[in-house]
C-alpha atoms as a PDB file:
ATOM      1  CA  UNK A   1     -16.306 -42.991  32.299  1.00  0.00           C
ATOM      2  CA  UNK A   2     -19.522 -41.484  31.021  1.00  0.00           C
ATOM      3  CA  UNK A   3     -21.451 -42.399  28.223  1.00  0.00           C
ATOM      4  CA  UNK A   4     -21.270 -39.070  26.685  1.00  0.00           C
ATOM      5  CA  UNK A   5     -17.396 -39.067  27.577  1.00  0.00           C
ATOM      6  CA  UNK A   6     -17.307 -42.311  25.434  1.00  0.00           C
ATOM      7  CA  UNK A   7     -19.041 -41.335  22.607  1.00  0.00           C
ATOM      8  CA  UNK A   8     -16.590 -38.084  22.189  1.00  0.00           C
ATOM      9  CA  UNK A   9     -13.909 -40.281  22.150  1.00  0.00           C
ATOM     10  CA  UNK A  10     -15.092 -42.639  19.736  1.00  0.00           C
ATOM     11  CA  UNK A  11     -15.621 -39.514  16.829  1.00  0.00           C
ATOM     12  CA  UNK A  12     -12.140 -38.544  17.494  1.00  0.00           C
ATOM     13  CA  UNK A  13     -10.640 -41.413  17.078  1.00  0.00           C
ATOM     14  CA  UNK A  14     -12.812 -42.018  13.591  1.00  0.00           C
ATOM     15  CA  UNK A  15     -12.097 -38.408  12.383  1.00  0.00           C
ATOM     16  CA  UNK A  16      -8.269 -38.976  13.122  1.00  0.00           C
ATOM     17  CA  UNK A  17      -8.296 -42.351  11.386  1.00  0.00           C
ATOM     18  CA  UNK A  18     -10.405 -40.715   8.193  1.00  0.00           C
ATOM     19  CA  UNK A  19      -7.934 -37.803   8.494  1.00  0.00           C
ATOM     20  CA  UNK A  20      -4.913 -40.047   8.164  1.00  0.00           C
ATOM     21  CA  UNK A  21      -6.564 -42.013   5.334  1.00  0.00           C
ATOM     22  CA  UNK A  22      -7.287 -39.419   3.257  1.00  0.00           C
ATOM     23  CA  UNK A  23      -3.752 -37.519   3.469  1.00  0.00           C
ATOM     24  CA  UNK A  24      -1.943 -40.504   3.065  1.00  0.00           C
ATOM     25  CA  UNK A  25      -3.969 -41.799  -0.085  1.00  0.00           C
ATOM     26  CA  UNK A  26      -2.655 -38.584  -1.989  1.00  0.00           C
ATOM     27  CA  UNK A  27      -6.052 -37.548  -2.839  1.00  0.00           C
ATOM     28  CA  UNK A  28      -6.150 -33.943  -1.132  1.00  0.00           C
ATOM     29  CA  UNK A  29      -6.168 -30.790  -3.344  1.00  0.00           C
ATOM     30  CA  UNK A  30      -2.504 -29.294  -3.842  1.00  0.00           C
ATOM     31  CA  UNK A  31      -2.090 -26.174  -1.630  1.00  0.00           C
ATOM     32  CA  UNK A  32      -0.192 -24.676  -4.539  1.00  0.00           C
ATOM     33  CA  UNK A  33      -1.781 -21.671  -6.146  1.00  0.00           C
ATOM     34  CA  UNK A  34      -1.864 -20.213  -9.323  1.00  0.00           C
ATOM     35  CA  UNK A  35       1.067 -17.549  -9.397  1.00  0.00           C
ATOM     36  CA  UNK A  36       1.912 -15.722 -12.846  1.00  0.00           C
ATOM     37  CA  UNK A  37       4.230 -17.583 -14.384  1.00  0.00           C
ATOM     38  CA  UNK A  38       8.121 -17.355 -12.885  1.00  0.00           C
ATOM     39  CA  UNK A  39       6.194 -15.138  -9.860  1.00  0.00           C
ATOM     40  CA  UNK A  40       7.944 -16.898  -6.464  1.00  0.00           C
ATOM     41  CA  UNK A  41       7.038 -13.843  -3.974  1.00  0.00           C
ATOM     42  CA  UNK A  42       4.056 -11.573  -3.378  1.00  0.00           C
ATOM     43  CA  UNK A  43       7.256  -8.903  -4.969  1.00  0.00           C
ATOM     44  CA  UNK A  44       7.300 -10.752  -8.340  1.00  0.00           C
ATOM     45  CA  UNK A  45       3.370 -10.475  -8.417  1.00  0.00           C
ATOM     46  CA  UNK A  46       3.146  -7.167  -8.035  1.00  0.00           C
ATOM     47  CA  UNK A  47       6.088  -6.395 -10.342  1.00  0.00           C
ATOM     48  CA  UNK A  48       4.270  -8.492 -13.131  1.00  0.00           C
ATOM     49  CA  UNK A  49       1.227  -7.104 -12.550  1.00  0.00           C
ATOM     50  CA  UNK A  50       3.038  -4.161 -12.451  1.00  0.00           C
ATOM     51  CA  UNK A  51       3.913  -4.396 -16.270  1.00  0.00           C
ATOM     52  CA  UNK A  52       1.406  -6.769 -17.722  1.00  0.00           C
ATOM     53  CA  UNK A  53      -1.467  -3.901 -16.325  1.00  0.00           C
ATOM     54  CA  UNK A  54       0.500  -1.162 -15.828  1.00  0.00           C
ATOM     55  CA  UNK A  55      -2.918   1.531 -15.621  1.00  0.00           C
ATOM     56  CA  UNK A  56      -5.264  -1.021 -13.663  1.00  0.00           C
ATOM     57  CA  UNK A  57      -5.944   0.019 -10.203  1.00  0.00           C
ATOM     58  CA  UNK A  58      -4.240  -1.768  -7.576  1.00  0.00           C
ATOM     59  CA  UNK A  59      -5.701  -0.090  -4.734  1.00  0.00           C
ATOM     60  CA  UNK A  60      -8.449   2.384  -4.101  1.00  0.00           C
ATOM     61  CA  UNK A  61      -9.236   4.771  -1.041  1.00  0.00           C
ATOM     62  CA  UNK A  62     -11.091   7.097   0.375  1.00  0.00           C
ATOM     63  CA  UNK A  63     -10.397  10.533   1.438  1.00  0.00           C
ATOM     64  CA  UNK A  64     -12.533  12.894   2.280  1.00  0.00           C
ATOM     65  CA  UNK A  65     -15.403  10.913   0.711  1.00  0.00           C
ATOM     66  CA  UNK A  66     -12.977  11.029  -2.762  1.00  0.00           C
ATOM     67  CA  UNK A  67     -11.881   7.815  -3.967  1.00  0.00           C
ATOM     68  CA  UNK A  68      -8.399   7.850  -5.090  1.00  0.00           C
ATOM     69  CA  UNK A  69      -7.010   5.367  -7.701  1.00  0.00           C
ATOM     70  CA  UNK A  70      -3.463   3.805  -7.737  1.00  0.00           C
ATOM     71  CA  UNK A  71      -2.322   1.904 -10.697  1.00  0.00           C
ATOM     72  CA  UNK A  72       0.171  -1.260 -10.274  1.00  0.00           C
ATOM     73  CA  UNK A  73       2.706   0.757 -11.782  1.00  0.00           C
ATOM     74  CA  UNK A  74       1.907   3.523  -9.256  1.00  0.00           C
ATOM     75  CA  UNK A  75       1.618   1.264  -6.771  1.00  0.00           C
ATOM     76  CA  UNK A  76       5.056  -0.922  -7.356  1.00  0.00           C
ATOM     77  CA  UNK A  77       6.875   2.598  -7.771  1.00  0.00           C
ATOM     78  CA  UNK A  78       5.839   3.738  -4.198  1.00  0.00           C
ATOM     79  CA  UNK A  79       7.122   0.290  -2.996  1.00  0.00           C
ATOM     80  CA  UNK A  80       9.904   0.545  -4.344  1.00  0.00           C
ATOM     81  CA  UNK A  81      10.382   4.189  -3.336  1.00  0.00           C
ATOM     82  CA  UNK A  82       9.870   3.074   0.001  1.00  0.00           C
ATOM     83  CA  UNK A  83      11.811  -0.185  -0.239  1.00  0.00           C
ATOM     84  CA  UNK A  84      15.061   2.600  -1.191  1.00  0.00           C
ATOM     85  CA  UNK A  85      14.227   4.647   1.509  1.00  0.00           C
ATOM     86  CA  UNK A  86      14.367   2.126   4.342  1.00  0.00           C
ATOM     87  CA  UNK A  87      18.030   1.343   2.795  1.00  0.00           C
ATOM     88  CA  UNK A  88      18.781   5.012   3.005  1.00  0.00           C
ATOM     89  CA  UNK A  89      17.914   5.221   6.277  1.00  0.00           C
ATOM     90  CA  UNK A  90      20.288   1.605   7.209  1.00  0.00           C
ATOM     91  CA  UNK A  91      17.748  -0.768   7.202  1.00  0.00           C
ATOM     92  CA  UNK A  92      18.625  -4.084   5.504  1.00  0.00           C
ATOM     93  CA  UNK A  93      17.568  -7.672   5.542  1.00  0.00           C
ATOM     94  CA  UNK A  94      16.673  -8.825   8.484  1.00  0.00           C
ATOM     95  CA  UNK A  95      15.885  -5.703  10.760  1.00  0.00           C
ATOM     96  CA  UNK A  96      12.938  -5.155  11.857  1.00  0.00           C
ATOM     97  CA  UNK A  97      10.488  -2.484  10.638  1.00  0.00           C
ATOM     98  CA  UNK A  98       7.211  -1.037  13.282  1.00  0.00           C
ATOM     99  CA  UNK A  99       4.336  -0.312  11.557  1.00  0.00           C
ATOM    100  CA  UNK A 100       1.296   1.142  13.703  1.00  0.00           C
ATOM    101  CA  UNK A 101      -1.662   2.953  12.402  1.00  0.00           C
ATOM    102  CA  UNK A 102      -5.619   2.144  10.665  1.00  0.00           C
ATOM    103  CA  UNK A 103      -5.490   0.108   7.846  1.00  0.00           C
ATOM    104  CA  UNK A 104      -4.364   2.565   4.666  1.00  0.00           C
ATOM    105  CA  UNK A 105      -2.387   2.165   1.536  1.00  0.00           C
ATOM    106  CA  UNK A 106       0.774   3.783   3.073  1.00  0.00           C
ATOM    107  CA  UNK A 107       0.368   0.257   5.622  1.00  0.00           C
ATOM    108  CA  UNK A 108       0.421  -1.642   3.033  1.00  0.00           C
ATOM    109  CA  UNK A 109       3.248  -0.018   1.410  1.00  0.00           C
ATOM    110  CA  UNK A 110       6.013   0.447   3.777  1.00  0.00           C
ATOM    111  CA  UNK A 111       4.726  -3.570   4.234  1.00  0.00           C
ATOM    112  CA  UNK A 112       5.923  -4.206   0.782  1.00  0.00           C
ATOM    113  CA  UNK A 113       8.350  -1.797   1.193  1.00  0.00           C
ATOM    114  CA  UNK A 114      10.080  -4.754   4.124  1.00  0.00           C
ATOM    115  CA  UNK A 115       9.293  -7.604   2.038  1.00  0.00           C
ATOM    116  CA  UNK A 116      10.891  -6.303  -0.984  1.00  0.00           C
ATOM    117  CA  UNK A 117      14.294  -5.705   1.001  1.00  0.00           C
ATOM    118  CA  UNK A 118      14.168  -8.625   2.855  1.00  0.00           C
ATOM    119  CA  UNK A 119      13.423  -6.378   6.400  1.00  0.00           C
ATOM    120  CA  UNK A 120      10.639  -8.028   8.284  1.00  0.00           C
ATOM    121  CA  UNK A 121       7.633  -5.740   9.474  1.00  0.00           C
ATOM    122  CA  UNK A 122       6.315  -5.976  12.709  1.00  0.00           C
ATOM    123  CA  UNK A 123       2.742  -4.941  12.203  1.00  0.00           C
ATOM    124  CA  UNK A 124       1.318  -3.236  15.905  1.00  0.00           C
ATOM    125  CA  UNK A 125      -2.381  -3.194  16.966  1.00  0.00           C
ATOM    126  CA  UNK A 126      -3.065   0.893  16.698  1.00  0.00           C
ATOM    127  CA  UNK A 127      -5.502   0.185  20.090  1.00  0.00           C
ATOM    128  CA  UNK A 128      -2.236  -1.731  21.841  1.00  0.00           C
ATOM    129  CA  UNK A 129      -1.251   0.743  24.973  1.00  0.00           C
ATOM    130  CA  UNK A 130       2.038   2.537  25.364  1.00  0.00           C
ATOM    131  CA  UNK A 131       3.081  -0.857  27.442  1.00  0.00           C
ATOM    132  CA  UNK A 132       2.124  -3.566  24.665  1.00  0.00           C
ATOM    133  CA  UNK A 133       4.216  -1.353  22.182  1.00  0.00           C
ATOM    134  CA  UNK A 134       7.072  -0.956  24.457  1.00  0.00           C
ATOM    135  CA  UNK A 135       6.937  -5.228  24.805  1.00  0.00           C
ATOM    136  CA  UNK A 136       6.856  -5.434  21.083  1.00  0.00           C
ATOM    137  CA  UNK A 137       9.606  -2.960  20.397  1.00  0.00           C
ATOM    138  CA  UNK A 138      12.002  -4.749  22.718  1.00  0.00           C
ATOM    139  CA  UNK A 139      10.979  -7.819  21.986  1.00  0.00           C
ATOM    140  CA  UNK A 140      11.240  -7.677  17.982  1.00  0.00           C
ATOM    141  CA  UNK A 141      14.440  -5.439  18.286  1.00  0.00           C
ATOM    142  CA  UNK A 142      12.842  -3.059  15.882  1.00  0.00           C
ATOM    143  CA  UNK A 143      15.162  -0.177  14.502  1.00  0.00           C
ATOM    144  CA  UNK A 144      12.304   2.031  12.878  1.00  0.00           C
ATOM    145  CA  UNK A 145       8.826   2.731  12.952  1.00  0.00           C
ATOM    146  CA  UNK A 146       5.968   3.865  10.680  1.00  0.00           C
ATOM    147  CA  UNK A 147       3.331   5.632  12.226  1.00  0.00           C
ATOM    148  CA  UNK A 148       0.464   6.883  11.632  1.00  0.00           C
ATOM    149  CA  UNK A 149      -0.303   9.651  13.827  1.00  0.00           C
ATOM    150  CA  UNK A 150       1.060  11.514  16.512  1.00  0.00           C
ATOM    151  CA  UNK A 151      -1.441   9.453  19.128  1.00  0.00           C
ATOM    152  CA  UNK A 152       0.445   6.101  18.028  1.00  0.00           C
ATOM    153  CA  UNK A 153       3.680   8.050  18.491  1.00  0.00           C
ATOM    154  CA  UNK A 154       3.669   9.136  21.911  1.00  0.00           C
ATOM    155  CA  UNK A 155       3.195   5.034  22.398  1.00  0.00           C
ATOM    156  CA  UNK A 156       6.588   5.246  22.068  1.00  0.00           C
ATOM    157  CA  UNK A 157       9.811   5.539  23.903  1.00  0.00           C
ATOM    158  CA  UNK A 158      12.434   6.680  21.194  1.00  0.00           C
ATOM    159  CA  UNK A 159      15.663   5.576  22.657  1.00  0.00           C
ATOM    160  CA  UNK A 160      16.359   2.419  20.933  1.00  0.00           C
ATOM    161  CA  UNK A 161      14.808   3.443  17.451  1.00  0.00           C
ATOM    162  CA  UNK A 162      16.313   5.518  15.232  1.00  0.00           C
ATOM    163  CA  UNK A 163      14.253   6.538  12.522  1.00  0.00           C
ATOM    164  CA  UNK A 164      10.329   7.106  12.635  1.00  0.00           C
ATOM    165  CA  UNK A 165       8.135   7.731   9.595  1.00  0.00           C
ATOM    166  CA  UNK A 166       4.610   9.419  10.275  1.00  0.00           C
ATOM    167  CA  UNK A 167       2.065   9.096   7.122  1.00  0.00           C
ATOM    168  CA  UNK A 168      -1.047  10.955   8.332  1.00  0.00           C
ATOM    169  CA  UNK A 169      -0.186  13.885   9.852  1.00  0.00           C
ATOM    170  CA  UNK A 170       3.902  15.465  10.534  1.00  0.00           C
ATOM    171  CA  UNK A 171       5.489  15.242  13.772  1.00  0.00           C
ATOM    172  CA  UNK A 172       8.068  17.445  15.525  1.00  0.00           C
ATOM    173  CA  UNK A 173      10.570  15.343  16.616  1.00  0.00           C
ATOM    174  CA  UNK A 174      14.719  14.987  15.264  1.00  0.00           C
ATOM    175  CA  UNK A 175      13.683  11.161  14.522  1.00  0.00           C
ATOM    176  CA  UNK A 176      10.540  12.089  12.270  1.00  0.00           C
ATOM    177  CA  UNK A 177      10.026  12.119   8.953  1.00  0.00           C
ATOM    178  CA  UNK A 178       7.065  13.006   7.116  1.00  0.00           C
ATOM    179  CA  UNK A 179       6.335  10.311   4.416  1.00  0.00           C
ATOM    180  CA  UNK A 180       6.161  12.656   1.675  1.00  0.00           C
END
């Protein structure tokens, strides 16, 4: 073996021996963090938050080179909105929600919107080809989609999904729905 060969071996070993000393000694920081008190999921959070600052802004975007406030209260009433309209539409917990466009408060939404049924969103790389989305849609046995535009629609082949939601722009289609 090599000198430097040696020598690597040696700091492993010591790093895995300090690394076992100090986790079983009990004197690592707690992972726990700070929730609002009774808050279990990121849901309870933003329902606190929801009433506890009701006018603070939760999010903020741009359009058009306009920012554009939304409260907690605004922004746990979309969720929610959302979260009623994936129900609507025969989603429940456990299916599998597509979500595909630029990063945007409707994203984060119809995110929320999963988590707060107890659906689980499949979040898709907007510069993934029509083949990677095709993988993940079979794959993840998703039911719907979210999309953002018609480019990250015609990823798509529509047989297996039944509903799709576009948020930037409508889309012709019997599956479509505008998000408004």
């Amino acid at each position: 073996m090599s000198r430097n060969y040696i020598i690597i071996l040696v700091l492993v070993l010591i790093i895995f021996i300090l690394y076992n000393m100090y986790y079983k000694s009990g004197k690592q920081k707690s992972n726990k963090i700070n929730l609002p008190i009774g808050a279990e999921t990121i849901i309870d959070v933003l329902n606190k938050m929801s009433h506890k600052y009701p006018n603070h802004n939760a999010l903020m975007t741009n359009k058009n080179d306009i920012w554009i406030n939304l409260t907690y209260s605004d922004f746990f009433k979309q969720v929610r909105i959302f979260a009623k309209g994936l129900r609507m539409r025969g989603i429940k917990k456990g299916d599998t929600v597509g979500i595909i466009g630029m990063n945007s408060k409707e994203w984060f939404i119809a995110h929320l919107g999963c988590l707060m049924i107890g659906a689980i969103s499949v979040g898709i790389y907007p510069t993934n080809n029509k083949e990677a989305c095709e993988y993940i849609i079979n794959h993840s046995k998703i039911k719907m989609i979210v999309v953002e535009n018609k480019k990250q629609f015609d990823k798509f082949n529509l047989d297996n999904i039944h509903t799709i939601i576009s948020y930037s722009e409508p889309i012709n289609n019997n599956k479509t729905f505008d998000w408004n």
